[in-house]
PDB file of N, CA and C in Angstrom:
ATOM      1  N   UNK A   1       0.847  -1.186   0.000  1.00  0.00           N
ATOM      2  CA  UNK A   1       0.000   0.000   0.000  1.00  0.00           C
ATOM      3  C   UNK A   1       0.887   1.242   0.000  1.00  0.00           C
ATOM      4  N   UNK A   2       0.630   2.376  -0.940  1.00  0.00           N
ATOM      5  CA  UNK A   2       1.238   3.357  -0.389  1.00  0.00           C
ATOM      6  C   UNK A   2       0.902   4.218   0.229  1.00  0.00           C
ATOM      7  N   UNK A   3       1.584   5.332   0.308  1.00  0.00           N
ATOM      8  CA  UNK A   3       1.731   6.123   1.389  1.00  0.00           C
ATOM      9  C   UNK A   3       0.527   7.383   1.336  1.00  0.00           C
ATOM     10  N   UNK A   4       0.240   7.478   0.416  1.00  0.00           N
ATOM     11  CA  UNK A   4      -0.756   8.083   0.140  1.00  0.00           C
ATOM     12  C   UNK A   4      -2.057   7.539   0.087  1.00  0.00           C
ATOM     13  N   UNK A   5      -2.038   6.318  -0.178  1.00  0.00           N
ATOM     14  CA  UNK A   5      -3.421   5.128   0.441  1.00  0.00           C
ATOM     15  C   UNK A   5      -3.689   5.396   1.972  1.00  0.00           C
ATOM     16  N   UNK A   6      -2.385   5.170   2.987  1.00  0.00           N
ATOM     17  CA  UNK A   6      -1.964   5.003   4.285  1.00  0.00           C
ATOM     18  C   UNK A   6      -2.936   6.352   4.622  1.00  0.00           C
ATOM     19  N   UNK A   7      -2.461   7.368   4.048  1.00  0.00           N
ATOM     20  CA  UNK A   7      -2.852   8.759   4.578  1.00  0.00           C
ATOM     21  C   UNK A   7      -4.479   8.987   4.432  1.00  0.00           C
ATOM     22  N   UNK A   8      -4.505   8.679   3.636  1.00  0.00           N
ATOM     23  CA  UNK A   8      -6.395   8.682   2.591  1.00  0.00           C
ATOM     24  C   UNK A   8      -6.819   8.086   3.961  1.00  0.00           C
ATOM     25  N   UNK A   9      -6.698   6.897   4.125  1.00  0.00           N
ATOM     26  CA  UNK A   9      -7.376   5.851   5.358  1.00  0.00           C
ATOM     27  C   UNK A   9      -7.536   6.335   6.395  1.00  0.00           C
ATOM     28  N   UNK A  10      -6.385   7.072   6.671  1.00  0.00           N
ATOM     29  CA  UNK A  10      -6.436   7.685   8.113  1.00  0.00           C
ATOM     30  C   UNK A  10      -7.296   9.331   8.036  1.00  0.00           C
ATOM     31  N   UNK A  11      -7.554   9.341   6.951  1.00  0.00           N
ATOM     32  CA  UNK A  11      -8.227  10.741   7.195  1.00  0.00           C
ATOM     33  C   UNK A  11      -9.722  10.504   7.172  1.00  0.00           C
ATOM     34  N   UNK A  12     -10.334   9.079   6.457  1.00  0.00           N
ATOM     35  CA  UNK A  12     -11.581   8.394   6.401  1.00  0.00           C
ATOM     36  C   UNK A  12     -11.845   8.095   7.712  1.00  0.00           C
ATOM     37  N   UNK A  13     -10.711   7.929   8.624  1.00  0.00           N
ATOM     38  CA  UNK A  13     -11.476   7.254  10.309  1.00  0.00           C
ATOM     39  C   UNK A  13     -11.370   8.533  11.093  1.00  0.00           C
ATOM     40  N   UNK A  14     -10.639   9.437  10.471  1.00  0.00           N
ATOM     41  CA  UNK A  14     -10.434  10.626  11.130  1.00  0.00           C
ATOM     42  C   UNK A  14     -12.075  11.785  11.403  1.00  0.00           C
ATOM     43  N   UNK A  15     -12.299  12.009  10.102  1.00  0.00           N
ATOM     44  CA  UNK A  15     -13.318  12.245   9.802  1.00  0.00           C
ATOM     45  C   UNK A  15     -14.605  11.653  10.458  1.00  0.00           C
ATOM     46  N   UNK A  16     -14.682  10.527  10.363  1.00  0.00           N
ATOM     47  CA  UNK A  16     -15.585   9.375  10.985  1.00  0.00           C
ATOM     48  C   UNK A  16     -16.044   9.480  12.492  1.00  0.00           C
ATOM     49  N   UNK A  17     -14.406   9.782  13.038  1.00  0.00           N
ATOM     50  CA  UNK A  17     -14.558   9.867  14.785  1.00  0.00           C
ATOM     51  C   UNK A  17     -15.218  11.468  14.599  1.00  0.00           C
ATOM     52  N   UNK A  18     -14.844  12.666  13.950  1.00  0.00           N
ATOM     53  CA  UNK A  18     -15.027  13.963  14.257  1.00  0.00           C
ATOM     54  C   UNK A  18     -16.573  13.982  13.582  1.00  0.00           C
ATOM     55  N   UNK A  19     -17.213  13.264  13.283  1.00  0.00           N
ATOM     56  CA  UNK A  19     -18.800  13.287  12.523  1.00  0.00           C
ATOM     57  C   UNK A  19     -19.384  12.824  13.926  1.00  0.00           C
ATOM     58  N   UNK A  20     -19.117  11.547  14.260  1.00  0.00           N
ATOM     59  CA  UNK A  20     -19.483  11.115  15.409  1.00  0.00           C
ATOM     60  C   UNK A  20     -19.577  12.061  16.450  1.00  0.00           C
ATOM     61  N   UNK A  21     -18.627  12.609  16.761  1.00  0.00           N
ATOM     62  CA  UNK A  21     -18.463  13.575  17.615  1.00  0.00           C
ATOM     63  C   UNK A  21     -19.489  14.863  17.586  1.00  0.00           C
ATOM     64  N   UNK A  22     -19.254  15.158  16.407  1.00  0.00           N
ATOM     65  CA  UNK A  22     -20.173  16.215  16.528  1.00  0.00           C
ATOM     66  C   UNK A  22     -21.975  15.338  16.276  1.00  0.00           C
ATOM     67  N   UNK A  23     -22.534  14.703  16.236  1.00  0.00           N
ATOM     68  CA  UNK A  23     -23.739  13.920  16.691  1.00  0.00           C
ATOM     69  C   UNK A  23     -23.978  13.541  17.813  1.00  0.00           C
ATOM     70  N   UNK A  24     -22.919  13.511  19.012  1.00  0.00           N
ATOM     71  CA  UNK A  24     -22.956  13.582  20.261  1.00  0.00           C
ATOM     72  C   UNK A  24     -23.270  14.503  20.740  1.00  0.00           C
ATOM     73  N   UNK A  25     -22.082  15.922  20.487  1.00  0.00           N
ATOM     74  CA  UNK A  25     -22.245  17.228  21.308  1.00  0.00           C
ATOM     75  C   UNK A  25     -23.364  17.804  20.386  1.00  0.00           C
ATOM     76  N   UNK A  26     -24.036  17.345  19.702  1.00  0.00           N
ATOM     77  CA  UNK A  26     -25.594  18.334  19.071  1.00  0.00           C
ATOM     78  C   UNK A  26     -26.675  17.618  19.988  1.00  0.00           C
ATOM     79  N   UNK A  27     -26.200  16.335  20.638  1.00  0.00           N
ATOM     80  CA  UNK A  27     -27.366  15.735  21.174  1.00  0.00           C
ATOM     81  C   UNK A  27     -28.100  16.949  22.884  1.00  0.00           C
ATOM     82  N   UNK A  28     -28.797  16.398  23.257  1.00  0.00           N
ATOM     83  CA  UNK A  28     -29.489  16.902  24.373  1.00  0.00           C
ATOM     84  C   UNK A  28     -28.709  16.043  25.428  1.00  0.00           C
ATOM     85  N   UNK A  29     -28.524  15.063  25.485  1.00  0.00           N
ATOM     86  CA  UNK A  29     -27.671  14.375  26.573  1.00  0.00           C
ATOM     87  C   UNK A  29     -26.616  15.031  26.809  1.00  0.00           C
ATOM     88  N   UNK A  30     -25.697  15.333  25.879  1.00  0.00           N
ATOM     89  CA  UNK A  30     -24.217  15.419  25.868  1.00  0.00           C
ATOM     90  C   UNK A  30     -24.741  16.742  27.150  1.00  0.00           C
ATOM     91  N   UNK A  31     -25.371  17.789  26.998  1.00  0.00           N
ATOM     92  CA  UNK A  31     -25.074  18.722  27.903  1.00  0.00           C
ATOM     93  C   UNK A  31     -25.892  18.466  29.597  1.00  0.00           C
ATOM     94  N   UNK A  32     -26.551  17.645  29.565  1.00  0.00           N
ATOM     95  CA  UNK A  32     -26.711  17.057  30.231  1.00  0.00           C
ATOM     96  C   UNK A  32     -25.995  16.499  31.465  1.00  0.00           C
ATOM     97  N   UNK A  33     -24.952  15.345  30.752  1.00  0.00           N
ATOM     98  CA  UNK A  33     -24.039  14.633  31.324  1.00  0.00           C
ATOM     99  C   UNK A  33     -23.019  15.392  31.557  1.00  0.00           C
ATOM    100  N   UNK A  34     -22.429  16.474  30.984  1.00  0.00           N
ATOM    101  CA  UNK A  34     -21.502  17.004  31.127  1.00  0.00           C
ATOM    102  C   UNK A  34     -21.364  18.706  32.006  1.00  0.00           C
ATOM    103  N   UNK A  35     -22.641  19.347  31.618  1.00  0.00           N
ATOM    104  CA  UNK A  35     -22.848  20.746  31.909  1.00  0.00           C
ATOM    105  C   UNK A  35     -22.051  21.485  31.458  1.00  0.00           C
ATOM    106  N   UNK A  36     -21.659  21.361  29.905  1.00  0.00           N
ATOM    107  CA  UNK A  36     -20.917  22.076  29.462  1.00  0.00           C
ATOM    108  C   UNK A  36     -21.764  22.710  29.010  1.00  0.00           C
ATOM    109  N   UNK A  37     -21.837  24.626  28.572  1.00  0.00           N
ATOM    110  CA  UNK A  37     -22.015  25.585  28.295  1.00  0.00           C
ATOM    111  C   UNK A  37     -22.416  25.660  26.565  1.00  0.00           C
ATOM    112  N   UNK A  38     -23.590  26.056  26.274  1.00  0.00           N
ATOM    113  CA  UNK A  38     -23.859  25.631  25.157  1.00  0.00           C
ATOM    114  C   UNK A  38     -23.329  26.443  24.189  1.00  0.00           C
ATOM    115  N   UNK A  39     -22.159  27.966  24.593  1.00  0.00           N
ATOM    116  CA  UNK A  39     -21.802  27.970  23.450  1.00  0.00           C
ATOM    117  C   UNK A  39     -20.750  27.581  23.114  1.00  0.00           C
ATOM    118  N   UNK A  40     -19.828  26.972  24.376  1.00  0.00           N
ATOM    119  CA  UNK A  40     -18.766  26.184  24.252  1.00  0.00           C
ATOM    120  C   UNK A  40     -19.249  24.796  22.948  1.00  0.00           C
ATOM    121  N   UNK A  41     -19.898  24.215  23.284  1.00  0.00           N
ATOM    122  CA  UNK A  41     -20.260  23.121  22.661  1.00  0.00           C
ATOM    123  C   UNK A  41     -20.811  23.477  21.571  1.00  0.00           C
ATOM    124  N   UNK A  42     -21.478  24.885  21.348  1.00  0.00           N
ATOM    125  CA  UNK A  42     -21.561  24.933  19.514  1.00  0.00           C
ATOM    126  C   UNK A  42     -20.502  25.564  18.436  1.00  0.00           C
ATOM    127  N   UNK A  43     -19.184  25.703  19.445  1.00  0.00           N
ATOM    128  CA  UNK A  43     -18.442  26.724  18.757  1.00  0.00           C
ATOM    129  C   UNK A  43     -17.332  25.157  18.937  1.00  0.00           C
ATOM    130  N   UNK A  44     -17.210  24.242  19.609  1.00  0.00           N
ATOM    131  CA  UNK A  44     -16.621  23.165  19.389  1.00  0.00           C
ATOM    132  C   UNK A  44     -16.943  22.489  17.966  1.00  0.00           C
ATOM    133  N   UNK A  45     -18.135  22.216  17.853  1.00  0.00           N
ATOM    134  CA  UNK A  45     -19.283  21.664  16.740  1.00  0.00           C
ATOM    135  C   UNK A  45     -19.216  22.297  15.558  1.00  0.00           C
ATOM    136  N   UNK A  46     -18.723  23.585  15.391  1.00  0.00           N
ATOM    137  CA  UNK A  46     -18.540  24.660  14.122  1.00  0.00           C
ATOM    138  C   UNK A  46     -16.869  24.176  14.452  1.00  0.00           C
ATOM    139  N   UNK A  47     -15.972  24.115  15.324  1.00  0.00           N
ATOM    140  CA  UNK A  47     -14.408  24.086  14.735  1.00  0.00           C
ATOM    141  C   UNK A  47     -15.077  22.189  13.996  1.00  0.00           C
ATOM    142  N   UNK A  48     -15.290  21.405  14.229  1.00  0.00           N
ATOM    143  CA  UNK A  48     -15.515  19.927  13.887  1.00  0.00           C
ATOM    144  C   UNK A  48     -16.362  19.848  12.220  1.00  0.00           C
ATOM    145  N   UNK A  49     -17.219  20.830  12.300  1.00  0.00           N
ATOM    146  CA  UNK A  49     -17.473  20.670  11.289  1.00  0.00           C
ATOM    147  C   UNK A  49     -16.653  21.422  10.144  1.00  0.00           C
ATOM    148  N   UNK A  50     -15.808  22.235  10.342  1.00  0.00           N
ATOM    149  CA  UNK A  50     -14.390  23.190   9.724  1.00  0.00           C
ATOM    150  C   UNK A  50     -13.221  21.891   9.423  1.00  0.00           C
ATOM    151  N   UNK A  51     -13.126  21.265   9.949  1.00  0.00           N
ATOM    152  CA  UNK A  51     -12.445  19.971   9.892  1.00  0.00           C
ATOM    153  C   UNK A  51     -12.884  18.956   8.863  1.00  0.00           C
ATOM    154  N   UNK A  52     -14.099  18.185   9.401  1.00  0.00           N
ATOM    155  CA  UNK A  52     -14.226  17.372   8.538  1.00  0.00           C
ATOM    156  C   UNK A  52     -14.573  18.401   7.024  1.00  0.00           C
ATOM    157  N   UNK A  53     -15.170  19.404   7.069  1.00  0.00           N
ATOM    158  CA  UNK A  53     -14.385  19.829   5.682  1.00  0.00           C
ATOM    159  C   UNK A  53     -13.770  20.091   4.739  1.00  0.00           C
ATOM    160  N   UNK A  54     -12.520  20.528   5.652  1.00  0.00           N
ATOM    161  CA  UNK A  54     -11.158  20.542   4.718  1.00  0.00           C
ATOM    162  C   UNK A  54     -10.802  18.895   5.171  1.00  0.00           C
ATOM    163  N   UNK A  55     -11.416  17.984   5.577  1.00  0.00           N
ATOM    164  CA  UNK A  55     -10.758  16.935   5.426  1.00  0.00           C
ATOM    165  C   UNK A  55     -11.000  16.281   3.968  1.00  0.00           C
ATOM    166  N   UNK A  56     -12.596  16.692   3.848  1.00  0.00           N
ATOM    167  CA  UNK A  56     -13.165  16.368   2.690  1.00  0.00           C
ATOM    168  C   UNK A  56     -12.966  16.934   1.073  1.00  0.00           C
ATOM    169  N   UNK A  57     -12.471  18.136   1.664  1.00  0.00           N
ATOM    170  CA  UNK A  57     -11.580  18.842   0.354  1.00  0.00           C
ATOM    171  C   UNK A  57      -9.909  17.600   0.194  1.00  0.00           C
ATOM    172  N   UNK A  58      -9.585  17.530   1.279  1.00  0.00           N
ATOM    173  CA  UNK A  58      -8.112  16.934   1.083  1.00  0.00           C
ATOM    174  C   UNK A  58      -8.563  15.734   0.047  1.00  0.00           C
ATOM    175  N   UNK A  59      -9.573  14.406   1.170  1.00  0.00           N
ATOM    176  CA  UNK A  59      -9.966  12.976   0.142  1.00  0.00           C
ATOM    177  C   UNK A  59     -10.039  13.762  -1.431  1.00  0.00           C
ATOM    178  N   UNK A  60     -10.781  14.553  -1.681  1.00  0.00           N
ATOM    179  CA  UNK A  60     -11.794  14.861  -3.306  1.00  0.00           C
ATOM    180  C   UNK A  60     -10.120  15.457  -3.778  1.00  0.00           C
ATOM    181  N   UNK A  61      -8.792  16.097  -3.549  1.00  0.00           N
ATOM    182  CA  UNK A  61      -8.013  16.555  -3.886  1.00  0.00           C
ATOM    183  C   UNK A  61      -6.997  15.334  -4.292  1.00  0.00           C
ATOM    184  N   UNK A  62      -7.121  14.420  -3.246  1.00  0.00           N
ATOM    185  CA  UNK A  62      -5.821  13.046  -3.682  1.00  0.00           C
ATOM    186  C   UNK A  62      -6.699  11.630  -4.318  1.00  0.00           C
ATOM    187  N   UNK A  63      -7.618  11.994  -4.615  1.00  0.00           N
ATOM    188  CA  UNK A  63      -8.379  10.824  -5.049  1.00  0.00           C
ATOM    189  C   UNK A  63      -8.084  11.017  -6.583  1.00  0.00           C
ATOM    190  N   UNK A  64      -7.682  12.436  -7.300  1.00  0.00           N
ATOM    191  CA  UNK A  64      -7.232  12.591  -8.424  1.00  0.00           C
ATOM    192  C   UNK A  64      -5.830  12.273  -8.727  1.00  0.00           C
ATOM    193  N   UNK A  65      -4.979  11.838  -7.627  1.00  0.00           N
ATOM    194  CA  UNK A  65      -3.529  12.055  -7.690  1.00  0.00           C
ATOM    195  C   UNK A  65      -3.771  10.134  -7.948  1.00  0.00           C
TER     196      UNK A  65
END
């Protein structure tokens, strides 16, 4: 495999955990269980979704290479 396969993969589980993530902290539990501050947790949720974006620009950028 190369190295650029290696990287692709890891940005597919990367992505994966930070989607997840943000479906947690949008839930009603998450603040719940935690009492974290809701604009902490929507300004977390906007950097996560800034992420898996440019993660998604990166896949659509090396999928041509």
């Amino acid at each position: 495999m190369t190295m650029i396969n290696e990287l692709i993969e890891d940005w597919i589980q990367i992505r994966a955990t930070f989607q997840r993530q943000i479906k947690a902290l949008e839930s009603v539990q998450i603040h719940v269980e935690t009492g974290t501050p809701d604009n902490t947790t929507k300004e977390t949720v906007i950097r996560l979704k800034v992420w898996v974006s440019e993660l998604n620009k990166l896949l659509k950028e090396y999928s041509n290479v």
